[in-house]
N, C-alpha and C. Protein backbone atom coordinates (compact mmCIF):
# COMPACT_ATOMS: atom_id res chain seq x y z
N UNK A 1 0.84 -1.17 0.00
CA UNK A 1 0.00 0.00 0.00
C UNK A 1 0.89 1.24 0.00
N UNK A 2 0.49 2.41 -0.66
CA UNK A 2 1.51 3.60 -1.06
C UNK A 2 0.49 4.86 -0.62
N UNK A 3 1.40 5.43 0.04
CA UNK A 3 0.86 6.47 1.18
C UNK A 3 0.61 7.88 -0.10
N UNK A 4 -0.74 8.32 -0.07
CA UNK A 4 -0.87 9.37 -1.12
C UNK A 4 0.20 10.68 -1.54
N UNK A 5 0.37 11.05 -2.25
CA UNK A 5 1.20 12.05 -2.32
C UNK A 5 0.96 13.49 -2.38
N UNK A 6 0.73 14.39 -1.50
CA UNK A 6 0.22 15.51 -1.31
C UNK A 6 2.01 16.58 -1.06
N UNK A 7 1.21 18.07 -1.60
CA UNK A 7 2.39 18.73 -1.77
C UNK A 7 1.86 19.57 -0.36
N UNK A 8 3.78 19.40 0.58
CA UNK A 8 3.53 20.13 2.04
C UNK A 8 2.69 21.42 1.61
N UNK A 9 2.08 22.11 2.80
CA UNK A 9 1.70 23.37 2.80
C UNK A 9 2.39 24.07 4.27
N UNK A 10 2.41 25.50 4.31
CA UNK A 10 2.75 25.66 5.60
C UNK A 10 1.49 25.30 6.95
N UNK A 11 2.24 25.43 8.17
CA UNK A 11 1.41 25.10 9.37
C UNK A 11 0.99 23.45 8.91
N UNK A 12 0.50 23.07 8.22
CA UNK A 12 0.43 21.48 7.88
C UNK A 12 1.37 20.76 9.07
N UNK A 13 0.97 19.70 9.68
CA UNK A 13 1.22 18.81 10.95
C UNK A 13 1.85 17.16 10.21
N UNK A 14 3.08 17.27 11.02
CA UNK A 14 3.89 16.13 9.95
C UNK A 14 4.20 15.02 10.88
N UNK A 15 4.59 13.69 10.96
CA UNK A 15 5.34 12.69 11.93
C UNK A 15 6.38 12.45 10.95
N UNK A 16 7.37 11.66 11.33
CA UNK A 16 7.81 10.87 10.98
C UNK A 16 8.05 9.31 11.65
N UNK A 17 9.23 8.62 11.18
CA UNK A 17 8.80 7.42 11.77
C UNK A 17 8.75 6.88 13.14
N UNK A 18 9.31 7.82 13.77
CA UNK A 18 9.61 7.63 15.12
C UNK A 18 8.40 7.99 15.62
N UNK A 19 7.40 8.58 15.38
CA UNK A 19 6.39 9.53 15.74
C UNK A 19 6.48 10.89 15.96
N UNK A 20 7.85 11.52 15.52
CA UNK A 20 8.28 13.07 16.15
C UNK A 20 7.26 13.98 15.32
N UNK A 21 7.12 15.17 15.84
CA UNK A 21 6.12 15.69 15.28
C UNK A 21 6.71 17.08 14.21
N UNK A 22 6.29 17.70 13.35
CA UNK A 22 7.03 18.80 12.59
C UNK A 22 5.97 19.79 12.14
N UNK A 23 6.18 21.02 12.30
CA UNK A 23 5.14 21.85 11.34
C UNK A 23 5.67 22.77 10.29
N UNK A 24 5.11 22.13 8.84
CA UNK A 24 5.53 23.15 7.99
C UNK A 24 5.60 24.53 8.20
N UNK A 25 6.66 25.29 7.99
CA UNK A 25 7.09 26.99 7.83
C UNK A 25 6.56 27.57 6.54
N UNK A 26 7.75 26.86 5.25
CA UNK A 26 7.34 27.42 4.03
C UNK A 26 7.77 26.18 3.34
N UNK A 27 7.42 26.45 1.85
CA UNK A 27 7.46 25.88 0.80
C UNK A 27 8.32 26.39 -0.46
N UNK A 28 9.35 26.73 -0.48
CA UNK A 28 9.77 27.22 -1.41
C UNK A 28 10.58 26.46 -2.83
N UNK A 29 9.84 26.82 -4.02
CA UNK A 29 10.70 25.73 -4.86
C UNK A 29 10.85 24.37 -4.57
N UNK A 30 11.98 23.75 -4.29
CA UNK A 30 12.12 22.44 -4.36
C UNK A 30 12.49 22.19 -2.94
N UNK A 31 12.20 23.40 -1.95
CA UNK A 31 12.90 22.82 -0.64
C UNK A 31 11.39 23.43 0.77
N UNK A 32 11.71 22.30 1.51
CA UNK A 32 10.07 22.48 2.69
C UNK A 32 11.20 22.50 4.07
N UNK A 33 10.61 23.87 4.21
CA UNK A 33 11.59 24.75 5.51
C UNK A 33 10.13 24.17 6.93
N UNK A 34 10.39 23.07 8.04
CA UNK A 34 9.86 23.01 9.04
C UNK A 34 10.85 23.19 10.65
N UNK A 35 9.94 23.07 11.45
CA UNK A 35 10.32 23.25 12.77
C UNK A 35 9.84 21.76 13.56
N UNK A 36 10.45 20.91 13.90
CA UNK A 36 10.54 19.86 15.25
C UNK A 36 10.14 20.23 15.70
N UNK A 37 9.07 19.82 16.62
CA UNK A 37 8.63 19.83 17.97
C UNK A 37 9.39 19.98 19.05
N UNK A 38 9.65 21.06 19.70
CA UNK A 38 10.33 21.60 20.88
C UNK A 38 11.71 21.98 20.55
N UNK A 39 11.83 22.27 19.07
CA UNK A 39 13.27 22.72 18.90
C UNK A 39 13.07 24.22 18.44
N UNK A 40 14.12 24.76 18.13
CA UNK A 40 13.69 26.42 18.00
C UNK A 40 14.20 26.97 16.70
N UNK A 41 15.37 25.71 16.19
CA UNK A 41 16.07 25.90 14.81
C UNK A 41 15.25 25.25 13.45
N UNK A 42 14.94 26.26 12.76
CA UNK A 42 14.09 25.27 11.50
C UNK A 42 15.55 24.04 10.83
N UNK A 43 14.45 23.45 10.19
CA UNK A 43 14.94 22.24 9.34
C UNK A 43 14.95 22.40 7.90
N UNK A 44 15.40 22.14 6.63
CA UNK A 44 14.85 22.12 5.78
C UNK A 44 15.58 20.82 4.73
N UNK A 45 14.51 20.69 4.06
CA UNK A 45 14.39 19.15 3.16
C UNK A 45 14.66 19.33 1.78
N UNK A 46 14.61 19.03 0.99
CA UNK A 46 14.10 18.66 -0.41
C UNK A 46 12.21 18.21 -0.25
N UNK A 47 11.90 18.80 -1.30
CA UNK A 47 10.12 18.11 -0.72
C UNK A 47 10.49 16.81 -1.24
N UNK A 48 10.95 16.10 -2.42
CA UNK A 48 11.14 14.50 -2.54
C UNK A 48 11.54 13.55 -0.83
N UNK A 49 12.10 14.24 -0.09
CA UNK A 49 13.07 13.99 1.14
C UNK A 49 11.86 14.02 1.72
N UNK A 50 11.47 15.04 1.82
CA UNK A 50 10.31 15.20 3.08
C UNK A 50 9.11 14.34 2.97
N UNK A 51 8.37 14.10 1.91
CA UNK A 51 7.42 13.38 1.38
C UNK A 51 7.65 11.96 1.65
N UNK A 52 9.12 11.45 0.92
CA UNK A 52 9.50 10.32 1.88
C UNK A 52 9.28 9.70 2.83
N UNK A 53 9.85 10.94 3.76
CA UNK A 53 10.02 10.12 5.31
C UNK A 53 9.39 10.73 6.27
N UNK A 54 7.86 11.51 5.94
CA UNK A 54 7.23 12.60 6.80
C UNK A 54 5.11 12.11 6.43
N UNK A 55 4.73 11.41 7.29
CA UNK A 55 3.67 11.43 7.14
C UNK A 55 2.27 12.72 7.54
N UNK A 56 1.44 13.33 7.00
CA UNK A 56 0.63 14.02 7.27
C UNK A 56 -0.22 14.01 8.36
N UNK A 57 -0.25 14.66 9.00
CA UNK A 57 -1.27 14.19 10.45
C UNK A 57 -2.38 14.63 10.52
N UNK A 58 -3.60 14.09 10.24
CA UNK A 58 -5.13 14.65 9.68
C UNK A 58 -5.63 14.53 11.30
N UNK A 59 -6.41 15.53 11.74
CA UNK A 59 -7.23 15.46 12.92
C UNK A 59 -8.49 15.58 12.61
């Protein structure tokens, strides 16, 4: 089964596999700028990277 493919947006609510949690910042071009849960330094990906290894968290 293949997990849908949606393009990040900002504020959008992310896991990955561990369960850590992430919220999109921005979207720019080919790269998705987020923030970890309880960290204060953004992150940023490739969206291929992020899409990967970052599931969407629907409430």
């Amino acid at each position: 089964m293949t997990k849908p493919i949606s393009q990040p947006e900002p504020n959008q609510r992310y896991q990955d596999a561990s369960g850590s949690l992430v919220t999109v910042h921005s979207v720019l071009s080919n790269r998705v700028t987020f923030y970890r849960a309880g960290y204060e330094s953004p992150c940023t990906y490739s969206i291929e990277r992020f899409i990967r290894e970052f599931t969407e968290v629907t409430q």
